[in-house]
PDB file of N, CA and C in Angstrom:
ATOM      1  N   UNK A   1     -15.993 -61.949  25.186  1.00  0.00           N
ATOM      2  CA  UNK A   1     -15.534 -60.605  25.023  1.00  0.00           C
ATOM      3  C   UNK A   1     -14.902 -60.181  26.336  1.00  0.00           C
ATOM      4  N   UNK A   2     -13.496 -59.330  26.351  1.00  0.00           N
ATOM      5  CA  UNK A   2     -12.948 -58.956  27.609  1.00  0.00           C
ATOM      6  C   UNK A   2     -13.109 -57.459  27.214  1.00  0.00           C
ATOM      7  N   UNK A   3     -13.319 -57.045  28.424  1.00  0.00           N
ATOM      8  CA  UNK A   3     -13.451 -55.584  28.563  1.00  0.00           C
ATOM      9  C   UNK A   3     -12.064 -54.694  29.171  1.00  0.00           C
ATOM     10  N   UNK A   4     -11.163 -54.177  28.968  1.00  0.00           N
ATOM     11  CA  UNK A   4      -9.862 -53.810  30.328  1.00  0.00           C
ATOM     12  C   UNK A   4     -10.626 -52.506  30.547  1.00  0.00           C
ATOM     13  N   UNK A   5     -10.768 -52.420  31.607  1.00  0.00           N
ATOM     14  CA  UNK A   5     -10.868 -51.035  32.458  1.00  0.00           C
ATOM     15  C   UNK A   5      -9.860 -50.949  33.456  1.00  0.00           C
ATOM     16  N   UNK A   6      -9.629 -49.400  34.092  1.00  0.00           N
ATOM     17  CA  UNK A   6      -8.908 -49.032  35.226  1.00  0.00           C
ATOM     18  C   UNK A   6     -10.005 -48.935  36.345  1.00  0.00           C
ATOM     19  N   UNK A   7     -10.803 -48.718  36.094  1.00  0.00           N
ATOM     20  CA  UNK A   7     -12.529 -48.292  37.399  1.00  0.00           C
ATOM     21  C   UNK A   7     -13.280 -50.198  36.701  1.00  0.00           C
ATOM     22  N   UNK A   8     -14.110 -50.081  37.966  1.00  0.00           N
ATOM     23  CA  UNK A   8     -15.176 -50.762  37.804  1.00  0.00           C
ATOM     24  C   UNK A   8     -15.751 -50.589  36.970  1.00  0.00           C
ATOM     25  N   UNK A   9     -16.778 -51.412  36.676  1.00  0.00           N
ATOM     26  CA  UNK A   9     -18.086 -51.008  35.760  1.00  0.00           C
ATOM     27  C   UNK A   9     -19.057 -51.461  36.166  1.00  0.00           C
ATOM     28  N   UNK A  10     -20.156 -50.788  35.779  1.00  0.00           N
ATOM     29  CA  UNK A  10     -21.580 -51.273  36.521  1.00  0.00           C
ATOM     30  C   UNK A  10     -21.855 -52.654  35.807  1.00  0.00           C
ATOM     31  N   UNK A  11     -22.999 -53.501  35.819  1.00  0.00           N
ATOM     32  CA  UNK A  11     -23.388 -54.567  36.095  1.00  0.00           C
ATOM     33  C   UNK A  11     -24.936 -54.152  35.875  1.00  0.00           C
ATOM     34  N   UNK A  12     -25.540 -55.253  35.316  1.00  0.00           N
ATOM     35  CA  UNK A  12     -27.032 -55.533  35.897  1.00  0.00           C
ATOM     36  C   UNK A  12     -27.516 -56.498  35.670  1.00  0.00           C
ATOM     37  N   UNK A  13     -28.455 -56.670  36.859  1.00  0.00           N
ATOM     38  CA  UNK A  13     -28.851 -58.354  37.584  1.00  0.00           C
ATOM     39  C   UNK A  13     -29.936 -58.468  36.625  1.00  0.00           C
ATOM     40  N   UNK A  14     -29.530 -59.742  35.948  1.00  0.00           N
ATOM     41  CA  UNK A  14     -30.373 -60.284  35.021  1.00  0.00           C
ATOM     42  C   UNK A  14     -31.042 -61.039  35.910  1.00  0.00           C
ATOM     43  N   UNK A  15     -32.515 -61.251  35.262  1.00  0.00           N
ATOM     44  CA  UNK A  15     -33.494 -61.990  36.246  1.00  0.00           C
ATOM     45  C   UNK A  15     -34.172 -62.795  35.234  1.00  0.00           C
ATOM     46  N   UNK A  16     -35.626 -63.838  36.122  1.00  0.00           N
ATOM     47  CA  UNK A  16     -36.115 -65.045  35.332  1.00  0.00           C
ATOM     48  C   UNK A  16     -37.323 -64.318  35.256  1.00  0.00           C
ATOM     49  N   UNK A  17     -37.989 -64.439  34.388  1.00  0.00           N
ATOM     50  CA  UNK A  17     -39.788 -64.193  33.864  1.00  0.00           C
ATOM     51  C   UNK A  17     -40.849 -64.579  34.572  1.00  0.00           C
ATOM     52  N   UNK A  18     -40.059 -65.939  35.913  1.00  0.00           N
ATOM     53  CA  UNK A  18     -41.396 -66.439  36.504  1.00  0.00           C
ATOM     54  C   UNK A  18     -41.331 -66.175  37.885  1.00  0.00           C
ATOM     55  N   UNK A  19     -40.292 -64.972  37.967  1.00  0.00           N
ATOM     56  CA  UNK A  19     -40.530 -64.625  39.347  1.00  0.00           C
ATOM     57  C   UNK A  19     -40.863 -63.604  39.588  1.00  0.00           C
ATOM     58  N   UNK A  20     -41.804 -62.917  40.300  1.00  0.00           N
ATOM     59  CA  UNK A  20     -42.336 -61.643  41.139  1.00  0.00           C
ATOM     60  C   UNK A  20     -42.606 -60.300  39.434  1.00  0.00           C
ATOM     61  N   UNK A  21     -42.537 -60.718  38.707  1.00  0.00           N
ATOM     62  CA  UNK A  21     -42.688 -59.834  37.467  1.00  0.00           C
ATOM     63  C   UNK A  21     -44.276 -59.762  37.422  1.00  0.00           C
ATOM     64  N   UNK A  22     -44.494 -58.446  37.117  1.00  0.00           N
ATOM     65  CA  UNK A  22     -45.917 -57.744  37.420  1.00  0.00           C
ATOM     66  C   UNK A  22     -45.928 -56.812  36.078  1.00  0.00           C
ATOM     67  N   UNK A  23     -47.354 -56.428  36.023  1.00  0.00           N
ATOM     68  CA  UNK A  23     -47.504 -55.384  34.760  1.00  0.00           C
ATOM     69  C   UNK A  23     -46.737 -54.210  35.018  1.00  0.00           C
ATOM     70  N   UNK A  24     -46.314 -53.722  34.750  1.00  0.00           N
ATOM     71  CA  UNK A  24     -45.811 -51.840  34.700  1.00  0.00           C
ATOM     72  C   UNK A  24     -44.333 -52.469  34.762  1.00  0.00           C
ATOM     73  N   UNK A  25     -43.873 -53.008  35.469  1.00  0.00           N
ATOM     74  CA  UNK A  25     -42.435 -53.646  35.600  1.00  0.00           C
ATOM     75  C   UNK A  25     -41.804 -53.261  34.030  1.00  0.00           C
ATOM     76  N   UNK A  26     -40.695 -52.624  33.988  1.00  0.00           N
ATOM     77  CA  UNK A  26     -39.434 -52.687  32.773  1.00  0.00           C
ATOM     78  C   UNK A  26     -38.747 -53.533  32.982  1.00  0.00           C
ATOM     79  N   UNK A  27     -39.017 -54.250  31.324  1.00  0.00           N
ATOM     80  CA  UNK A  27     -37.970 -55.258  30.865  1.00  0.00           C
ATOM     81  C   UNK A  27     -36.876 -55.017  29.651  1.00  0.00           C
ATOM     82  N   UNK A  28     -36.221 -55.722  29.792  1.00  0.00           N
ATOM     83  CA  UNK A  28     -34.981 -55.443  28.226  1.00  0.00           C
ATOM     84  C   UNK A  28     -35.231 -57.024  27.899  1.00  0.00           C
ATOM     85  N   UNK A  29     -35.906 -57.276  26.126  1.00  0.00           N
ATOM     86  CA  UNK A  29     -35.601 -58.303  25.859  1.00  0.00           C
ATOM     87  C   UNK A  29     -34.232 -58.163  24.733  1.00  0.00           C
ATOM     88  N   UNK A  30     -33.956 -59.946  25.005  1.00  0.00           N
ATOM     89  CA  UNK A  30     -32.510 -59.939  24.247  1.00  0.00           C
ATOM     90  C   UNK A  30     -32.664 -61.124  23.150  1.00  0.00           C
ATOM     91  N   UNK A  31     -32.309 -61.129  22.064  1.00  0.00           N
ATOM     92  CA  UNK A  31     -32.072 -62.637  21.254  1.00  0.00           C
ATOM     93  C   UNK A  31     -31.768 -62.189  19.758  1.00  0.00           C
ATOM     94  N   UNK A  32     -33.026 -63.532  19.088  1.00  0.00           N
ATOM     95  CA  UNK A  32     -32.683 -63.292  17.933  1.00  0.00           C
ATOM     96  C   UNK A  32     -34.124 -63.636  17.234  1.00  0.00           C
ATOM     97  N   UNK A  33     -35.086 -62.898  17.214  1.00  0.00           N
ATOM     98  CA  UNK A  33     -36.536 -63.226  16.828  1.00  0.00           C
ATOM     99  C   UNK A  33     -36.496 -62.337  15.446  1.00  0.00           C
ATOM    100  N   UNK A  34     -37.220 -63.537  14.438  1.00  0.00           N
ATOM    101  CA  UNK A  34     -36.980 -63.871  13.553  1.00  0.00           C
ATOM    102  C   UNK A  34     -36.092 -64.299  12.388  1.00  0.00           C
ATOM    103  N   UNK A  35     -34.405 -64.489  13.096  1.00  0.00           N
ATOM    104  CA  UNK A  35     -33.285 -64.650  12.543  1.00  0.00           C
ATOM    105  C   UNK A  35     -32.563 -63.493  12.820  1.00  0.00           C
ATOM    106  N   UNK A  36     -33.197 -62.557  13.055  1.00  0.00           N
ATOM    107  CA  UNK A  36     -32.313 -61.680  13.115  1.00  0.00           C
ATOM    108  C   UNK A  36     -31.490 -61.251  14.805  1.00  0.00           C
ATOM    109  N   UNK A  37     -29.951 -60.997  14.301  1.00  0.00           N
ATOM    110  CA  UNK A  37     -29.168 -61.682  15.098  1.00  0.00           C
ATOM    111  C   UNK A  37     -28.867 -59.952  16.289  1.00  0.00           C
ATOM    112  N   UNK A  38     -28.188 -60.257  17.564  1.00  0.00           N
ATOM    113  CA  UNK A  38     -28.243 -59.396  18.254  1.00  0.00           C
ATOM    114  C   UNK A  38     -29.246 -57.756  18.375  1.00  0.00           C
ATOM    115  N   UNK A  39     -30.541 -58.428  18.861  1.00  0.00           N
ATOM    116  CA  UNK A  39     -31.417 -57.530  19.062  1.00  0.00           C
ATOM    117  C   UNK A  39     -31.590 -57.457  20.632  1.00  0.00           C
ATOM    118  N   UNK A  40     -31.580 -56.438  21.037  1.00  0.00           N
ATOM    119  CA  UNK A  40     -31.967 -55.843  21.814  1.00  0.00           C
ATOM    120  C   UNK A  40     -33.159 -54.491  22.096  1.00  0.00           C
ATOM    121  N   UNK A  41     -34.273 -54.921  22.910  1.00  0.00           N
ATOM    122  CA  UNK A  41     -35.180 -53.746  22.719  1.00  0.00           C
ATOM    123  C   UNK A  41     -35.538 -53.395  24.303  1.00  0.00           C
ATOM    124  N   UNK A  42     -36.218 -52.788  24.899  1.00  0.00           N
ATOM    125  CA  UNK A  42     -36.740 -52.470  26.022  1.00  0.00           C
ATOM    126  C   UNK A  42     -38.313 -51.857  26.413  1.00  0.00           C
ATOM    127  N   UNK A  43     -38.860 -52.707  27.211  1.00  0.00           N
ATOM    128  CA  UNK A  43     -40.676 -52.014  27.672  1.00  0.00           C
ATOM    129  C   UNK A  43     -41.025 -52.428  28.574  1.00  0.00           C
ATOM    130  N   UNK A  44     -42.265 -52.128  28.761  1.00  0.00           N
ATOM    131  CA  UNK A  44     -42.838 -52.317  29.822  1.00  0.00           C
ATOM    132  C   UNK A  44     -44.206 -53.586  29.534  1.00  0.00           C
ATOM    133  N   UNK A  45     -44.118 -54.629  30.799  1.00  0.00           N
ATOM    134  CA  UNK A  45     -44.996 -55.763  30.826  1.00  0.00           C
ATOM    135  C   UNK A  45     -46.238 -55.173  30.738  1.00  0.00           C
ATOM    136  N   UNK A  46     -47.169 -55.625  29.805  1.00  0.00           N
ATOM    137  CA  UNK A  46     -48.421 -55.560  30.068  1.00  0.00           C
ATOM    138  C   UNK A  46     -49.150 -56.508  30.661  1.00  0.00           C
ATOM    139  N   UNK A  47     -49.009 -58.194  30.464  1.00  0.00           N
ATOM    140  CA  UNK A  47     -49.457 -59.438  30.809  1.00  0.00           C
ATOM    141  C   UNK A  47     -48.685 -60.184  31.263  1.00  0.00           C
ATOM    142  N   UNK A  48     -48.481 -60.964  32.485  1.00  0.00           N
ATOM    143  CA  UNK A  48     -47.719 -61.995  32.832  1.00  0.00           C
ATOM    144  C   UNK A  48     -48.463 -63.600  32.689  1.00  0.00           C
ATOM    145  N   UNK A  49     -49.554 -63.686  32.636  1.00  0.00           N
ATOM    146  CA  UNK A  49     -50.424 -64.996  32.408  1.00  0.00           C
ATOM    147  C   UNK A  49     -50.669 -65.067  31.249  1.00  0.00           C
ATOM    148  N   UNK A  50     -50.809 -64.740  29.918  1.00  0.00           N
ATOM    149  CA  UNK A  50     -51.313 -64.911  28.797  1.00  0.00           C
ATOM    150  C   UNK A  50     -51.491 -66.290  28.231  1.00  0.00           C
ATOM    151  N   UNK A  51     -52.620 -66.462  27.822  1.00  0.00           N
ATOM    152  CA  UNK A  51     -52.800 -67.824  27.485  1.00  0.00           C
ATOM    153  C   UNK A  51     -52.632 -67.951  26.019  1.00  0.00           C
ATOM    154  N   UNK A  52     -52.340 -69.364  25.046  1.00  0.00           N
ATOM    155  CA  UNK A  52     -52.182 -69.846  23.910  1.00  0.00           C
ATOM    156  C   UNK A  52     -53.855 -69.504  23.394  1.00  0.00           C
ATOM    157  N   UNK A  53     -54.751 -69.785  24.040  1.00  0.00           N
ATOM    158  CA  UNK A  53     -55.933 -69.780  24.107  1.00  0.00           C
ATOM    159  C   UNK A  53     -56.794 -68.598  23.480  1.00  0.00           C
ATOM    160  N   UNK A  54     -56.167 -67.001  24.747  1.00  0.00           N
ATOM    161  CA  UNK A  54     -56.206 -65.500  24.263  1.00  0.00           C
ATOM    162  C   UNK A  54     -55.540 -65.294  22.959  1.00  0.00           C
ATOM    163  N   UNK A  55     -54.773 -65.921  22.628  1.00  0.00           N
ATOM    164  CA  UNK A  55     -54.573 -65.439  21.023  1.00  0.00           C
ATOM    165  C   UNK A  55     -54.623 -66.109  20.293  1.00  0.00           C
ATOM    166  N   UNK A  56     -55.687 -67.347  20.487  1.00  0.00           N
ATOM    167  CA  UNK A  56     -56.615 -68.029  19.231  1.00  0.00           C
ATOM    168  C   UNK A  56     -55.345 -69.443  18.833  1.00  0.00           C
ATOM    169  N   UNK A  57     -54.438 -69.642  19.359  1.00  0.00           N
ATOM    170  CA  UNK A  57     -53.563 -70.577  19.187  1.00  0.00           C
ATOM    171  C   UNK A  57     -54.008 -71.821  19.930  1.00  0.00           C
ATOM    172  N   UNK A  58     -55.468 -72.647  20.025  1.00  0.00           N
ATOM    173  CA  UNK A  58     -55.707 -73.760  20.816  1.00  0.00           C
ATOM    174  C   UNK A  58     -55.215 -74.764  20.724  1.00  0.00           C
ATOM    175  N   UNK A  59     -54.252 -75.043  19.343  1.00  0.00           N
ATOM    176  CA  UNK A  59     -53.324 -76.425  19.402  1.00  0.00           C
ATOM    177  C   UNK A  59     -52.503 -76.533  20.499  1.00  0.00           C
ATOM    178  N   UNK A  60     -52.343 -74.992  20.664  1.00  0.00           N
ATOM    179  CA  UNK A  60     -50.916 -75.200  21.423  1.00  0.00           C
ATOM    180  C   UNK A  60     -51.059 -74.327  22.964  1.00  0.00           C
ATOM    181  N   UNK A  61     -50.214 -75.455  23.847  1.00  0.00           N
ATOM    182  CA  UNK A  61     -50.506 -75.135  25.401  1.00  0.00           C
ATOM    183  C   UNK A  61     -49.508 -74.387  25.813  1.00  0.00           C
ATOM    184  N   UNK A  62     -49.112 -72.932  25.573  1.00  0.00           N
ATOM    185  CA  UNK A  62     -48.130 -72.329  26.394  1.00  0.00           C
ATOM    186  C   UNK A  62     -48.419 -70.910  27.125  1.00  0.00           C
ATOM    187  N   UNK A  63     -47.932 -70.359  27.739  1.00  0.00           N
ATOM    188  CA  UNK A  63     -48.367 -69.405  28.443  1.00  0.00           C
ATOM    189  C   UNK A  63     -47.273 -68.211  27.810  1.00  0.00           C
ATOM    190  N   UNK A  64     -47.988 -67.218  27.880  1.00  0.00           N
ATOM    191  CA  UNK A  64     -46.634 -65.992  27.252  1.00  0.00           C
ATOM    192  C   UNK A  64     -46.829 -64.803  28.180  1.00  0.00           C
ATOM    193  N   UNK A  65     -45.685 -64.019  28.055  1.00  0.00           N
ATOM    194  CA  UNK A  65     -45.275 -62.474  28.491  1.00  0.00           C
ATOM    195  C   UNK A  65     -45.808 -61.517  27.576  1.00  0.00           C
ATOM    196  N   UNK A  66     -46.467 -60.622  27.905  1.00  0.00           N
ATOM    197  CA  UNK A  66     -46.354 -60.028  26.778  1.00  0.00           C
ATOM    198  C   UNK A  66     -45.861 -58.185  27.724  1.00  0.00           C
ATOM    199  N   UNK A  67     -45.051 -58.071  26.357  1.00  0.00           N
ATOM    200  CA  UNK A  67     -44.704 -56.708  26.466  1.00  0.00           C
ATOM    201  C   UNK A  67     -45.123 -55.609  25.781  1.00  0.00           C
ATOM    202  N   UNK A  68     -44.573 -54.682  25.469  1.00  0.00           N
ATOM    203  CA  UNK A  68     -44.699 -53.632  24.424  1.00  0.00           C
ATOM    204  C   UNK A  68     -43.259 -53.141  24.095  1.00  0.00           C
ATOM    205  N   UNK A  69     -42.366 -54.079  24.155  1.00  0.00           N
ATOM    206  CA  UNK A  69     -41.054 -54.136  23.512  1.00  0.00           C
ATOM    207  C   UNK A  69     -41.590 -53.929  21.799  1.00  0.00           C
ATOM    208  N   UNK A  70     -40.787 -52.865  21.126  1.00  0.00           N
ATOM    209  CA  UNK A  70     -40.573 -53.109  19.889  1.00  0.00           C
ATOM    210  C   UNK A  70     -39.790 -54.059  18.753  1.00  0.00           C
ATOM    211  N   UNK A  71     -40.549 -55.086  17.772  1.00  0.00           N
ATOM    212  CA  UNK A  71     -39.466 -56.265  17.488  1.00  0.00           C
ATOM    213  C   UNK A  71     -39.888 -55.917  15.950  1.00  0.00           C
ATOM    214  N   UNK A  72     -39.320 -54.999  15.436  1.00  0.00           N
ATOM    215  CA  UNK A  72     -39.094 -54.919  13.752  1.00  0.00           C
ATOM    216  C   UNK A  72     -38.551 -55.421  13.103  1.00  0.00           C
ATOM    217  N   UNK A  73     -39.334 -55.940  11.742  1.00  0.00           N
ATOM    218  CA  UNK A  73     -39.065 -56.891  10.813  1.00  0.00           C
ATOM    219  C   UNK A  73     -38.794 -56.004   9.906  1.00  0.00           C
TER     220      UNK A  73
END
């Protein structure tokens, strides 16, 4: 997508999940969870360590974010 402007436009620095991110911190997540296509939502971190473990998933070894982003089905 090209944008033409006569002025600048602002910008913002997208960042990675495994750096310096703390609870209270605002995030914007972006994708496509559950098929559904260009979603965008925004919140605030509650957990940066979450284990597969804490939510009863022991097959599986991954660690999650959790937010309080809204993701409606």
């Amino acid at each position: 997508m090209a944008i033409k402007s006569t002025t600048p436009l602002p910008t913002a620095k997208l960042g990675t999940s495994n750096k310096r991110l703390r609870p209270g911190d605002w995030v914007v997540a972006m994708g496509c969870p559950l098929s559904l296509q260009n979603t965008i939502t925004a919140g605030i971190v509650s957990c940066v360590d979450r284990k597969s473990s804490d939510l009863g998933l022991g097959g599986m070894r991954r660690e999650y974010l959790q937010t309080d982003c809204a993701i409606n089905a």
